[in-house]
N, C-alpha and C. Protein backbone atom coordinates (compact mmCIF):
# COMPACT_ATOMS: atom_id res chain seq x y z
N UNK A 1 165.41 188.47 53.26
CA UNK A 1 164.47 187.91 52.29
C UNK A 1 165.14 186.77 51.54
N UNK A 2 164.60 185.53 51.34
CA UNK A 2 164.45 184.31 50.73
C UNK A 2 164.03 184.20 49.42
N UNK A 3 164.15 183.29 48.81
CA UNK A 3 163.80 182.54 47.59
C UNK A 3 162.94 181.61 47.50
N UNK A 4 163.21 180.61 48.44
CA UNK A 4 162.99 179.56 48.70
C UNK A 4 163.69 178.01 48.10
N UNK A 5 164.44 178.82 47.62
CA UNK A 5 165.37 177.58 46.63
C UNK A 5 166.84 177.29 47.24
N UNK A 6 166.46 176.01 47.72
CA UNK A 6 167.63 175.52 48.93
C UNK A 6 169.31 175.36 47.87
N UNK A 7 170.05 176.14 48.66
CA UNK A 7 171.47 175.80 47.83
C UNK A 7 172.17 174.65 48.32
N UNK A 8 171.64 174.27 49.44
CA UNK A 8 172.81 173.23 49.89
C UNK A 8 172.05 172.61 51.20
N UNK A 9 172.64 171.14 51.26
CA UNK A 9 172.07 170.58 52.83
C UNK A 9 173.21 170.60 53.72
N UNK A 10 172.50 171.40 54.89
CA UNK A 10 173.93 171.23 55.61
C UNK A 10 173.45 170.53 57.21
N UNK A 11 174.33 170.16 57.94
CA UNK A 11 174.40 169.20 58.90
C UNK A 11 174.21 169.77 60.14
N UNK A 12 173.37 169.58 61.23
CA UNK A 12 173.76 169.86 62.60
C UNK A 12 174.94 169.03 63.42
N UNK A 13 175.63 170.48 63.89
CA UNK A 13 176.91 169.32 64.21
C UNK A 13 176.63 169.61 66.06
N UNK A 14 175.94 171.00 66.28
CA UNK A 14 176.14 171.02 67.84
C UNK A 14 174.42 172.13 67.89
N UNK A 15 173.83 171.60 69.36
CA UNK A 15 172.68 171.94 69.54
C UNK A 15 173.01 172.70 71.50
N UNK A 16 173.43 173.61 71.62
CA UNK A 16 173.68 173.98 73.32
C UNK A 16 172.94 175.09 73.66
N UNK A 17 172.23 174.32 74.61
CA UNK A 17 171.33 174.92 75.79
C UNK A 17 171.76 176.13 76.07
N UNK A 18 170.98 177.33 76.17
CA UNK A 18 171.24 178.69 76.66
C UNK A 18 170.38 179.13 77.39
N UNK A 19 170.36 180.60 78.25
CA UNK A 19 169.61 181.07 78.97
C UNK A 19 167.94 181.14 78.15
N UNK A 20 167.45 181.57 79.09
CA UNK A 20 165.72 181.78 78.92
C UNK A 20 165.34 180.66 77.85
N UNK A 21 165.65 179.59 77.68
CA UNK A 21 165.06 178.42 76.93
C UNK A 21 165.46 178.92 75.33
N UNK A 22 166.26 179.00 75.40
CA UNK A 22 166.84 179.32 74.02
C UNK A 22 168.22 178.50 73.65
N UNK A 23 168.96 178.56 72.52
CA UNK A 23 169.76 177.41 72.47
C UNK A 23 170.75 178.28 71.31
N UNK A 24 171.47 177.67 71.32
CA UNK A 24 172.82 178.23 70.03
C UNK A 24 173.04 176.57 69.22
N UNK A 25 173.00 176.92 67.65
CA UNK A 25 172.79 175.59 66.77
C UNK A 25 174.15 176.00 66.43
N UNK A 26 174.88 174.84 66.00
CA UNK A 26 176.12 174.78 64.69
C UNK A 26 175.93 174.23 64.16
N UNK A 27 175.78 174.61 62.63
CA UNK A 27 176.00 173.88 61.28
C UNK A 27 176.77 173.92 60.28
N UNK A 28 176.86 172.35 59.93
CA UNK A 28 177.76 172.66 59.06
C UNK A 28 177.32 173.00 57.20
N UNK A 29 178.02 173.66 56.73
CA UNK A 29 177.63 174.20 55.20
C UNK A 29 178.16 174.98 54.66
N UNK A 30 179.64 174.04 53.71
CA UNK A 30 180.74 174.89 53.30
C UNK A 30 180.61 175.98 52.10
N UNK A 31 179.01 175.49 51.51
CA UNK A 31 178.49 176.79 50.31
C UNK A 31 178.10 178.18 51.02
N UNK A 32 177.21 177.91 51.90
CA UNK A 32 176.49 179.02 52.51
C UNK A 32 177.64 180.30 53.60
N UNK A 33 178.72 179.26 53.78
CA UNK A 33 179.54 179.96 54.89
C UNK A 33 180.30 180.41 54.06
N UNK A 34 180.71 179.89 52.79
CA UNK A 34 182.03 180.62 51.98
C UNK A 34 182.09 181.96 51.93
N UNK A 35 180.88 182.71 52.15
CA UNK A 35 180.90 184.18 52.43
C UNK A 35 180.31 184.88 53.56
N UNK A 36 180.26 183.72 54.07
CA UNK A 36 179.52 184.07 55.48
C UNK A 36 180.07 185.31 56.87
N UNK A 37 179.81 185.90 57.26
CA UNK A 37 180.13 187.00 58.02
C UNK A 37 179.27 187.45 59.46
N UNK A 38 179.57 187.72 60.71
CA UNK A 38 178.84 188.10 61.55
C UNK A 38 177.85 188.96 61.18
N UNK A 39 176.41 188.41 61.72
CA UNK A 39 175.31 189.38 61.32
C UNK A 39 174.25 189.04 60.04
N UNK A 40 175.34 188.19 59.43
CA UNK A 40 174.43 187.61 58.28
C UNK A 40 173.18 186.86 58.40
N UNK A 41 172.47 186.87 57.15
CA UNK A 41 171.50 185.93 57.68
C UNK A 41 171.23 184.88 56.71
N UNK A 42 170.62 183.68 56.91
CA UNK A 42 171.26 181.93 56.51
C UNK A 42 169.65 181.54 56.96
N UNK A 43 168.96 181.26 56.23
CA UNK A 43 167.30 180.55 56.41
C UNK A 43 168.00 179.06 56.87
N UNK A 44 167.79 178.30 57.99
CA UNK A 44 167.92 176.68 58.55
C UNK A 44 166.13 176.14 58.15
N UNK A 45 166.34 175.41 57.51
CA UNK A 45 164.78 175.00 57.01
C UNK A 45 163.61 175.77 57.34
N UNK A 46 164.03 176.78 56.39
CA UNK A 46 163.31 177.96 56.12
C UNK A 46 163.02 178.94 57.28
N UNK A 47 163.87 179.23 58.32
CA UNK A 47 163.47 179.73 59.57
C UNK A 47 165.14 181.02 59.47
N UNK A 48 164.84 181.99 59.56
CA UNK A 48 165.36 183.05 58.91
C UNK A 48 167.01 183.19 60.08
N UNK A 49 168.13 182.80 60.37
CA UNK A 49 168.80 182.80 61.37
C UNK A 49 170.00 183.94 61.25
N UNK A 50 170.78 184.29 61.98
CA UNK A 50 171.67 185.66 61.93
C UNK A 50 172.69 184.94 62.71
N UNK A 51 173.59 185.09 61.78
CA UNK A 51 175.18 183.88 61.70
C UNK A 51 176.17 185.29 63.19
N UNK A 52 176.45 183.89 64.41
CA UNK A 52 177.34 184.85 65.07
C UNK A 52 178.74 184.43 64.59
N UNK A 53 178.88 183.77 64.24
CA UNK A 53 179.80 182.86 63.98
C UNK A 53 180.53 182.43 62.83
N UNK A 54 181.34 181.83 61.73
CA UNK A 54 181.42 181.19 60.66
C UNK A 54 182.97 181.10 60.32
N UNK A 55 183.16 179.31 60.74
CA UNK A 55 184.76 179.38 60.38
C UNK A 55 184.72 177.66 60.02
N UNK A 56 185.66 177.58 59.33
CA UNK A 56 186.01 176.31 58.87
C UNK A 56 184.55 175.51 58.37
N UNK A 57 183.59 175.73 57.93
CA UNK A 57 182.62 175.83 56.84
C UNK A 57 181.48 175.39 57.79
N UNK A 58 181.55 176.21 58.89
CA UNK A 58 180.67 175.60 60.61
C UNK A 58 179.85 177.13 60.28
N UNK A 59 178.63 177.70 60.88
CA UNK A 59 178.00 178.68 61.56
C UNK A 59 177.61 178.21 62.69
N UNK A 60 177.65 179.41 63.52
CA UNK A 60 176.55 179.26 64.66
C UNK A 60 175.47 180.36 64.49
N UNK A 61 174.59 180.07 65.03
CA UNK A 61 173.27 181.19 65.13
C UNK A 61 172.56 180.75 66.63
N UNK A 62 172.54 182.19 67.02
CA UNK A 62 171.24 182.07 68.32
C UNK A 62 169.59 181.50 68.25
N UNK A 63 169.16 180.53 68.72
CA UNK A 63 168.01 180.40 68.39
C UNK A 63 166.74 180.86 69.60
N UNK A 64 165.98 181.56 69.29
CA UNK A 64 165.38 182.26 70.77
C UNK A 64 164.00 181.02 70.82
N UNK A 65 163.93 181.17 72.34
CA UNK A 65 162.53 180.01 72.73
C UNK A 65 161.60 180.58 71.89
N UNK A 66 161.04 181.88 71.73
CA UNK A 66 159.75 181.59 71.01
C UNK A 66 159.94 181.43 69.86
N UNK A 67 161.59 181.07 68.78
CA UNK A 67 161.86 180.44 67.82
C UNK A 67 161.28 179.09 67.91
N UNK A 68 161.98 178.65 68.92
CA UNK A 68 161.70 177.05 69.24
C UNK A 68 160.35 176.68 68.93
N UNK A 69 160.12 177.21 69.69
CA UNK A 69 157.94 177.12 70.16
C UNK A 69 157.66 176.76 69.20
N UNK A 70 158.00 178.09 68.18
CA UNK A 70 156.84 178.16 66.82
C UNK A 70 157.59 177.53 65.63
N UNK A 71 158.43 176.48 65.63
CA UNK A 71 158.92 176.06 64.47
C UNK A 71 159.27 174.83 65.01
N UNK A 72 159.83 173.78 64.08
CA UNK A 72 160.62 172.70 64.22
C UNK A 72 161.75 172.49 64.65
N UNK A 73 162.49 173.90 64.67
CA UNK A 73 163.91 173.91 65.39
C UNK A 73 164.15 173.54 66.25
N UNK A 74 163.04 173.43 67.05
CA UNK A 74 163.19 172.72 68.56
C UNK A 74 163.37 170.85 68.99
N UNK A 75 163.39 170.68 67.48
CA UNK A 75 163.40 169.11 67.36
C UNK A 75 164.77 168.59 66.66
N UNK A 76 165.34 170.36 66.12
CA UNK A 76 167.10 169.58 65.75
C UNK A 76 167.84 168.60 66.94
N UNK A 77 169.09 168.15 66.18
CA UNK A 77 169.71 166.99 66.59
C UNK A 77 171.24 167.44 66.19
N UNK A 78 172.01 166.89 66.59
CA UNK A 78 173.50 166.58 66.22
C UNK A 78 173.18 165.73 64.79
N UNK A 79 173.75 165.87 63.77
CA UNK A 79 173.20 164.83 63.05
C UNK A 79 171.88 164.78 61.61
N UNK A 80 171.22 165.95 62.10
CA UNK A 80 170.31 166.45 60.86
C UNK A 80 170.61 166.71 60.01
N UNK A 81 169.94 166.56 58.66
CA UNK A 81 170.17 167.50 57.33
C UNK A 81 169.12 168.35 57.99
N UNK A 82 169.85 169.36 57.62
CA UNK A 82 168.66 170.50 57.24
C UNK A 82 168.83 171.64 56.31
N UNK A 83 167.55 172.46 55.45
CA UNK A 83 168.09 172.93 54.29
C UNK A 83 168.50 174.31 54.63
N UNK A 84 169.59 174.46 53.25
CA UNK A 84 170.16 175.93 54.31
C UNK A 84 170.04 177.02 52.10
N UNK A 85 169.86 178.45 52.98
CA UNK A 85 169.93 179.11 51.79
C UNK A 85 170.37 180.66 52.04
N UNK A 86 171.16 180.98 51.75
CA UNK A 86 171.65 182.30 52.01
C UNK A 86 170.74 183.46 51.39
N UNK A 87 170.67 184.85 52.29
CA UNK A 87 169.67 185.80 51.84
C UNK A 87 169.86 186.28 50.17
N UNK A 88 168.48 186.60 49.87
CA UNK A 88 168.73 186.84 48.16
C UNK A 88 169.40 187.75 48.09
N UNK A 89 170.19 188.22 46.95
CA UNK A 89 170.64 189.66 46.63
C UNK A 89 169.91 190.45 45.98
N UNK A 90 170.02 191.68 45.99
CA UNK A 90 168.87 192.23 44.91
C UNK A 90 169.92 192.10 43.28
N UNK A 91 169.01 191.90 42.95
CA UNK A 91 169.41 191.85 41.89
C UNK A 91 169.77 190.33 41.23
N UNK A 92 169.52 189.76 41.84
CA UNK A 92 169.33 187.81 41.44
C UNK A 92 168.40 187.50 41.12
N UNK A 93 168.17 186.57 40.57
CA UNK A 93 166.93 185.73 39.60
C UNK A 93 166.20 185.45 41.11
N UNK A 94 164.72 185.42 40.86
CA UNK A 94 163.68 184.98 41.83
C UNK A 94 163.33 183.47 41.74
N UNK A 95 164.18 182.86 41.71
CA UNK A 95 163.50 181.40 41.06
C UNK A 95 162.58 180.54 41.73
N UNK A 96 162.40 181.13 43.04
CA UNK A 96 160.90 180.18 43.89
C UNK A 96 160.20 181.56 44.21
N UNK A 97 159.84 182.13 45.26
CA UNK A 97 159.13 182.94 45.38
C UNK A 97 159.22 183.94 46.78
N UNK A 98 158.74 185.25 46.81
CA UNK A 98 159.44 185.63 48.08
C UNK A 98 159.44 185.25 49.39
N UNK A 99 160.54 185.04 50.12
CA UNK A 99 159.87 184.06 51.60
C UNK A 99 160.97 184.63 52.68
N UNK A 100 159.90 185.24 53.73
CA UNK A 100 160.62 186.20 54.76
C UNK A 100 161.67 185.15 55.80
N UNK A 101 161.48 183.83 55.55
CA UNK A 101 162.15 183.32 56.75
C UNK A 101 160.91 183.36 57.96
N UNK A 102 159.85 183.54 58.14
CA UNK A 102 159.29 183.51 59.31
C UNK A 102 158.13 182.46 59.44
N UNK A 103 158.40 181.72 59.87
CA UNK A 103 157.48 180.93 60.56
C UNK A 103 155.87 181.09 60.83
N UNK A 104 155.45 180.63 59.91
CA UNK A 104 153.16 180.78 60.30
C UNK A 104 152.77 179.32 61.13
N UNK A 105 153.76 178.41 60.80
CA UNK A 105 153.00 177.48 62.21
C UNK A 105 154.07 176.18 61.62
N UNK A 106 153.52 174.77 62.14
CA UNK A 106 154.40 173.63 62.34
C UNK A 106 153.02 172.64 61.62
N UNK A 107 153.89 172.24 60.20
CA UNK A 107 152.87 171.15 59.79
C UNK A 107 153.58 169.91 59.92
N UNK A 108 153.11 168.38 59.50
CA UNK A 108 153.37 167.06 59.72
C UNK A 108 153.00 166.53 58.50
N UNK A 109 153.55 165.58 57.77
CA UNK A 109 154.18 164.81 56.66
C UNK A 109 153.06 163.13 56.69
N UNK A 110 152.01 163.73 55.82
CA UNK A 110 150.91 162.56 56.31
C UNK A 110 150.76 161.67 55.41
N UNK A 111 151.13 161.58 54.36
CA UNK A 111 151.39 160.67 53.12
C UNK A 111 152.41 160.88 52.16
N UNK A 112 152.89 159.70 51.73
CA UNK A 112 153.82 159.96 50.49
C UNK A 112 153.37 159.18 49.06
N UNK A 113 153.37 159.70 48.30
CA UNK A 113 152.87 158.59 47.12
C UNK A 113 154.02 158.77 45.49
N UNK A 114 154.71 157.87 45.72
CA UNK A 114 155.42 157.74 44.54
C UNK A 114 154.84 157.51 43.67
N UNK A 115 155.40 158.19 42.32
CA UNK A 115 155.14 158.18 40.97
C UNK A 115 156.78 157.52 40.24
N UNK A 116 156.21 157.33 39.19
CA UNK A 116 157.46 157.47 38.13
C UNK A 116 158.48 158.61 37.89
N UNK A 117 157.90 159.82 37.96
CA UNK A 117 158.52 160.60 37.51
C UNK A 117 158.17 162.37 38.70
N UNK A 118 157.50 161.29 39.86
CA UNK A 118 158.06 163.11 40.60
C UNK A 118 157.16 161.80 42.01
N UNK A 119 156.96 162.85 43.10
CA UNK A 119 156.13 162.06 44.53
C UNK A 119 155.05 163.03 45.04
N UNK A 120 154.10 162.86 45.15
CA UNK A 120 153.22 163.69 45.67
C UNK A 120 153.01 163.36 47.38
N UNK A 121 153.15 164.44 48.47
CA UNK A 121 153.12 164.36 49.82
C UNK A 121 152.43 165.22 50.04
N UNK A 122 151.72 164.57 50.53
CA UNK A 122 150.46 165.18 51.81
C UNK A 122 150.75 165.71 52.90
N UNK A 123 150.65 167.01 53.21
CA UNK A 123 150.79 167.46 54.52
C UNK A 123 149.62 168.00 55.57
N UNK A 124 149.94 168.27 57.11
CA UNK A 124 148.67 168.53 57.78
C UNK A 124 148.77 169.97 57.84
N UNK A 125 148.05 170.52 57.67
CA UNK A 125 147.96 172.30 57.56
C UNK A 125 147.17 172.66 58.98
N UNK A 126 148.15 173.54 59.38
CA UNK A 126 147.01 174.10 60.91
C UNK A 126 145.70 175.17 60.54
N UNK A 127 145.04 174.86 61.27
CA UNK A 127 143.79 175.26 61.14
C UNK A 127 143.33 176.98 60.68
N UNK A 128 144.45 177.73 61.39
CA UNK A 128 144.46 178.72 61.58
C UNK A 128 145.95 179.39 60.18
N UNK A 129 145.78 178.65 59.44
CA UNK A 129 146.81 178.80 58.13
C UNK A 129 146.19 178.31 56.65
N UNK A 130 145.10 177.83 57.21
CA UNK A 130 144.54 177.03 56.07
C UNK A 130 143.75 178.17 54.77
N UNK A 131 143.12 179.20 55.29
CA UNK A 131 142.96 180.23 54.45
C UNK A 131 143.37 180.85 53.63
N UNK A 132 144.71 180.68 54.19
CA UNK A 132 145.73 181.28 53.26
C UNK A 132 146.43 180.14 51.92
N UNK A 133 146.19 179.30 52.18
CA UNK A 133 146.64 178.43 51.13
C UNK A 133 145.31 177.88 49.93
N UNK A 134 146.01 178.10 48.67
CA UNK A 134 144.93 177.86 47.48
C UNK A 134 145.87 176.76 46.86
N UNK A 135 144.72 176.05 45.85
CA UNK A 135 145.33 175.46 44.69
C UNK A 135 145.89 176.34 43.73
N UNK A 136 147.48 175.87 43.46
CA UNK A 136 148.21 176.87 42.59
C UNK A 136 149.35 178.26 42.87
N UNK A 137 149.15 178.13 44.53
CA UNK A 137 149.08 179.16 45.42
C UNK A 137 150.76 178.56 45.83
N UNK A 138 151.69 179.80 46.48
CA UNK A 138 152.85 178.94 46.68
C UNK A 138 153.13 178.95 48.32
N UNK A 139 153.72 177.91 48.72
CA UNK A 139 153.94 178.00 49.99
C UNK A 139 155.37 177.28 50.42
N UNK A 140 155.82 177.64 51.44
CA UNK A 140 157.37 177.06 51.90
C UNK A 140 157.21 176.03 52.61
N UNK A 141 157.70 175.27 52.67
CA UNK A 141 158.22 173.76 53.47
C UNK A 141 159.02 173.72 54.01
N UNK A 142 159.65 173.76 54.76
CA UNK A 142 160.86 173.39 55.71
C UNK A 142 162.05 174.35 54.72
N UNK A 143 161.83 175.50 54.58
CA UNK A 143 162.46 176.22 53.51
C UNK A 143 162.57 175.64 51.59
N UNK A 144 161.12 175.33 51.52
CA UNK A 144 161.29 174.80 50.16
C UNK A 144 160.16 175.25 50.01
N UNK A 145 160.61 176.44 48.19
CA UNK A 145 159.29 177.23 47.66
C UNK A 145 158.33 176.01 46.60
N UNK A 146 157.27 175.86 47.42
CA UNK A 146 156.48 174.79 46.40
C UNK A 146 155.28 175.30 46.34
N UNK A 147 154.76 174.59 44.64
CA UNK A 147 153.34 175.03 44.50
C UNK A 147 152.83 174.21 45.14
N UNK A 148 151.37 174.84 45.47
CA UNK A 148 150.37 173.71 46.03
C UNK A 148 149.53 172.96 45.04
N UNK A 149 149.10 171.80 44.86
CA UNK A 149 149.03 171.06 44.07
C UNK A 149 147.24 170.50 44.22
N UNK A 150 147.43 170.66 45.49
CA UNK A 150 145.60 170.37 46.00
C UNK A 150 145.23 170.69 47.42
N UNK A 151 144.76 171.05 48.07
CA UNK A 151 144.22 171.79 49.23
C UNK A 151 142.94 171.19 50.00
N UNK A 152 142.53 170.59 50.94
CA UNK A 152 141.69 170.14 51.33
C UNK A 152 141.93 171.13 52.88
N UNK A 153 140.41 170.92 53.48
CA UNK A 153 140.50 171.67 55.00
C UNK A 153 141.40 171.78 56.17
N UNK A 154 142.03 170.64 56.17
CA UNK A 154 143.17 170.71 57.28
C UNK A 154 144.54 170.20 56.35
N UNK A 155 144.70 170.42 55.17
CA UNK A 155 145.52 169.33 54.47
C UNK A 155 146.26 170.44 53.29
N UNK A 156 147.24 169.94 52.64
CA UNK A 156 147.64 170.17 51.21
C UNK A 156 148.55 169.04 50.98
N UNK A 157 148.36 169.30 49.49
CA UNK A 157 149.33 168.36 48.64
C UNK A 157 150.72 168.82 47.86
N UNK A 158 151.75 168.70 47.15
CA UNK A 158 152.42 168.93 46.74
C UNK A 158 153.14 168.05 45.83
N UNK A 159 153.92 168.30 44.55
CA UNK A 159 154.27 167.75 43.69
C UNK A 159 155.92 167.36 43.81
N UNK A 160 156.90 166.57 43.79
CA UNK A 160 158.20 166.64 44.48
C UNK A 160 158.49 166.44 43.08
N UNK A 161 159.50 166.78 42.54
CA UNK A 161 160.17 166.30 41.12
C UNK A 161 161.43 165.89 41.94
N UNK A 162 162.22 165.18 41.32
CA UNK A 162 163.29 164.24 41.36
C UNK A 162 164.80 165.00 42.03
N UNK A 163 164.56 166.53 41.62
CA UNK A 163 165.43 167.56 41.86
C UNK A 163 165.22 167.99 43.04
N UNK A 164 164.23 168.30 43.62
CA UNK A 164 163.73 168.36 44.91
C UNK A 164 163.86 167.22 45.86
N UNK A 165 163.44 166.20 45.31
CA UNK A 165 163.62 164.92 46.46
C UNK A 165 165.38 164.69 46.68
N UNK A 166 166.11 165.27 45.83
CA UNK A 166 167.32 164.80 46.20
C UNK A 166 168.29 166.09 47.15
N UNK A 167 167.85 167.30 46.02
CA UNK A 167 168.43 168.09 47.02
C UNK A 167 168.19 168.79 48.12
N UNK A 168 167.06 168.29 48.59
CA UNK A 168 166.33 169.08 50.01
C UNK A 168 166.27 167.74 50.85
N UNK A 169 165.97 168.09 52.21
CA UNK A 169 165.33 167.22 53.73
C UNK A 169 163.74 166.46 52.98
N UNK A 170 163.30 167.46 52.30
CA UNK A 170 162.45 166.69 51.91
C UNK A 170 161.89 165.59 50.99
N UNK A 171 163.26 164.89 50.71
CA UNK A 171 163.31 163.61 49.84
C UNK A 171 163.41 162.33 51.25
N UNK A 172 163.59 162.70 52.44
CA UNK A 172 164.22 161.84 53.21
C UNK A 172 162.94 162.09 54.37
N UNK A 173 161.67 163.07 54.38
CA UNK A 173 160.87 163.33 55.54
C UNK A 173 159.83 162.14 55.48
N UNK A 174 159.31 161.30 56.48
CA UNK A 174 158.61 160.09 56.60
C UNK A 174 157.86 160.89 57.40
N UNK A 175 156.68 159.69 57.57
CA UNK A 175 154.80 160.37 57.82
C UNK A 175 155.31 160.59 59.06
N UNK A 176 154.69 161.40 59.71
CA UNK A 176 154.70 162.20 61.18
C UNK A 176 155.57 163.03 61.47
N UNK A 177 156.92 163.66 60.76
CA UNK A 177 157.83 163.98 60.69
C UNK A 177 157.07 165.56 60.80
N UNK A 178 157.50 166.50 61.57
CA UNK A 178 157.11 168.09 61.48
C UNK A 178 157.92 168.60 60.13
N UNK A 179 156.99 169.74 59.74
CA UNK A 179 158.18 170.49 58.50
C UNK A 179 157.69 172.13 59.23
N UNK A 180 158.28 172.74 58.46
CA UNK A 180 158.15 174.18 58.92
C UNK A 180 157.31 174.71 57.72
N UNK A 181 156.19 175.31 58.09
CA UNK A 181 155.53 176.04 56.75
C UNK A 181 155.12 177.72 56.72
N UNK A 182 155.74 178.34 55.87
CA UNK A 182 155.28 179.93 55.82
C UNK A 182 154.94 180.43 54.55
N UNK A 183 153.39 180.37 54.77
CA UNK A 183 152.43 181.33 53.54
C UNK A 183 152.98 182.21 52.79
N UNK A 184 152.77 182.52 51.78
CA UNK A 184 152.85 183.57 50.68
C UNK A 184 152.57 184.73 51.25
N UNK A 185 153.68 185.63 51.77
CA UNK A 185 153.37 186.69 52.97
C UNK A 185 152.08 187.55 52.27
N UNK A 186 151.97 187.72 50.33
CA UNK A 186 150.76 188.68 49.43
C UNK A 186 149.63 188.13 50.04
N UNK A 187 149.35 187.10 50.77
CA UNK A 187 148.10 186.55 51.56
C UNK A 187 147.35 186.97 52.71
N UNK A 188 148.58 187.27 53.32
CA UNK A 188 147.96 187.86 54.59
C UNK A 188 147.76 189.28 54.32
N UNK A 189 149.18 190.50 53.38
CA UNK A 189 148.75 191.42 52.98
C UNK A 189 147.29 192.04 52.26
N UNK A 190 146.95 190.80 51.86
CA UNK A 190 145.73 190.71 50.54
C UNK A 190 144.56 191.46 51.86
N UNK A 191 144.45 190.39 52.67
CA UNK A 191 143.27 190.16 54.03
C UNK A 191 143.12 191.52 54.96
N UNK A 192 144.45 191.99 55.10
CA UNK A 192 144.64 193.06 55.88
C UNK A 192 143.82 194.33 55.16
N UNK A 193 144.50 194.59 53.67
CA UNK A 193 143.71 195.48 53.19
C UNK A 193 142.37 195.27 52.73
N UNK A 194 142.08 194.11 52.56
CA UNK A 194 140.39 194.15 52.57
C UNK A 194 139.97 194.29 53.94
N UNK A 195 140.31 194.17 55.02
CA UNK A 195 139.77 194.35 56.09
C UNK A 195 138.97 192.95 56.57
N UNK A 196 139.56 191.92 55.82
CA UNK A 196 139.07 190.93 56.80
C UNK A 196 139.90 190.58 57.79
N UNK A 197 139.23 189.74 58.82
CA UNK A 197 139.60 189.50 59.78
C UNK A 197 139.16 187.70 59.84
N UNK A 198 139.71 187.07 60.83
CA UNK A 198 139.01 185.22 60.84
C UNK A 198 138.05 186.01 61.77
N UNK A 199 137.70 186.41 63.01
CA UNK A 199 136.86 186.49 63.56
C UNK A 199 135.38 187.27 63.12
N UNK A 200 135.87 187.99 61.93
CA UNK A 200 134.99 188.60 61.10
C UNK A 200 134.57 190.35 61.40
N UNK A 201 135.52 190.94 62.30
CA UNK A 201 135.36 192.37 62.44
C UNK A 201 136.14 192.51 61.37
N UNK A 202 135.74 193.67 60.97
CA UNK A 202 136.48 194.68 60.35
C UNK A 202 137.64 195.31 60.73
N UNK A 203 138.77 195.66 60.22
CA UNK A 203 139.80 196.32 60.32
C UNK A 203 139.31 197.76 60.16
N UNK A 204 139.83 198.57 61.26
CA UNK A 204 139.04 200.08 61.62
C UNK A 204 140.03 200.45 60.41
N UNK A 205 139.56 201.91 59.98
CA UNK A 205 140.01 202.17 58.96
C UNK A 205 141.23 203.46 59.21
């Protein structure tokens, strides 16, 4: 379990091909590894990973194809920032909101609009995620806990303050760029126990 509040940007230094379409990442991130240990687990822009590895301020983690599929990971590089955040402890301040690390789909970066004093970015919301997101409502970004700011049918907005644009990927993401986005997991819980469904049966009881 997550926060959503990125501690550090850390670097892809190696991306290698593995069996069944799966791949092993190294990154670098001398905060997140300082206690890092086999087995651990390390959110890579917000996508929940289990460290085999961790020496000289490097991890590796296995990344499985239907990781790939369903996230942006499949578009790392030698060379990326990407945001990294070590699992919460119990007993630590909640300062963004709870976020499993798992992946609800792959959105795209469709406007940016500077202000004086923060940036508002537009993103494309998949169709089949859009329910779950309200005005006011919180949702993750490429591992970043943000409120939603405005909500349209295939769309949301978001508010960047100055602290955010500097210490996350997402001060540096340009229009078309994928981010990784995962709902407020109390959303889907909410749906389940009312027994809705998108197709509109009922959940047997």
């Amino acid at each position: 379990m997550f926060t959503g509040i990125v501690e550090e940007q850390g670097e892809v230094v190696g991306v290698t091909p593995t069996a069944q379409d799966s791949a092993r990442v190294a990154i670098r991130g001398p905060l997140v590894t300082s206690d890092a240990r086999h087995g651990d687990s390390i959110a890579v822009n917000g996508v929940c990973l289990t460290v085999v590895e961790a020496d000289g301020g490097v991890f590796t983690a296995d990344v499985m194809g239907e990781t790939l599929r369903r996230s942006a990971l499949g578009t790392l590089r030698p060379g990326d920032r990407v945001n990294l955040e070590r699992a919460a402890a119990l007993g630590s301040r909640l300062g963004g909101h709870l976020v499993q690390g798992h992946v609800d789909g792959v959105g795209e970066v469709l406007s940016r609009e500077p202000a004086q004093q923060w940036e508002t970015v537009r993103f494309r919301l998949p169709a089949a995620l859009s329910r779950y997101v309200v005005e006011k409502g919180s949702i993750t970004v490429d591992g970043v806990s943000l409120t939603v700011a405005e909500v349209g049918g295939d769309w949301f907005a978001v508010g960047l303050i100055p602290t955010t644009l500097s210490l996350t990927t997402l001060g540096t993401r340009a229009v078309g760029d994928p981010v990784n986005l995962e709902i407020d997991v109390l959303a889907k819980y909410v749906e389940r126990l009312l027994g809705a469904r998108p197709d509109g049966e009922e959940v047997p009881a």
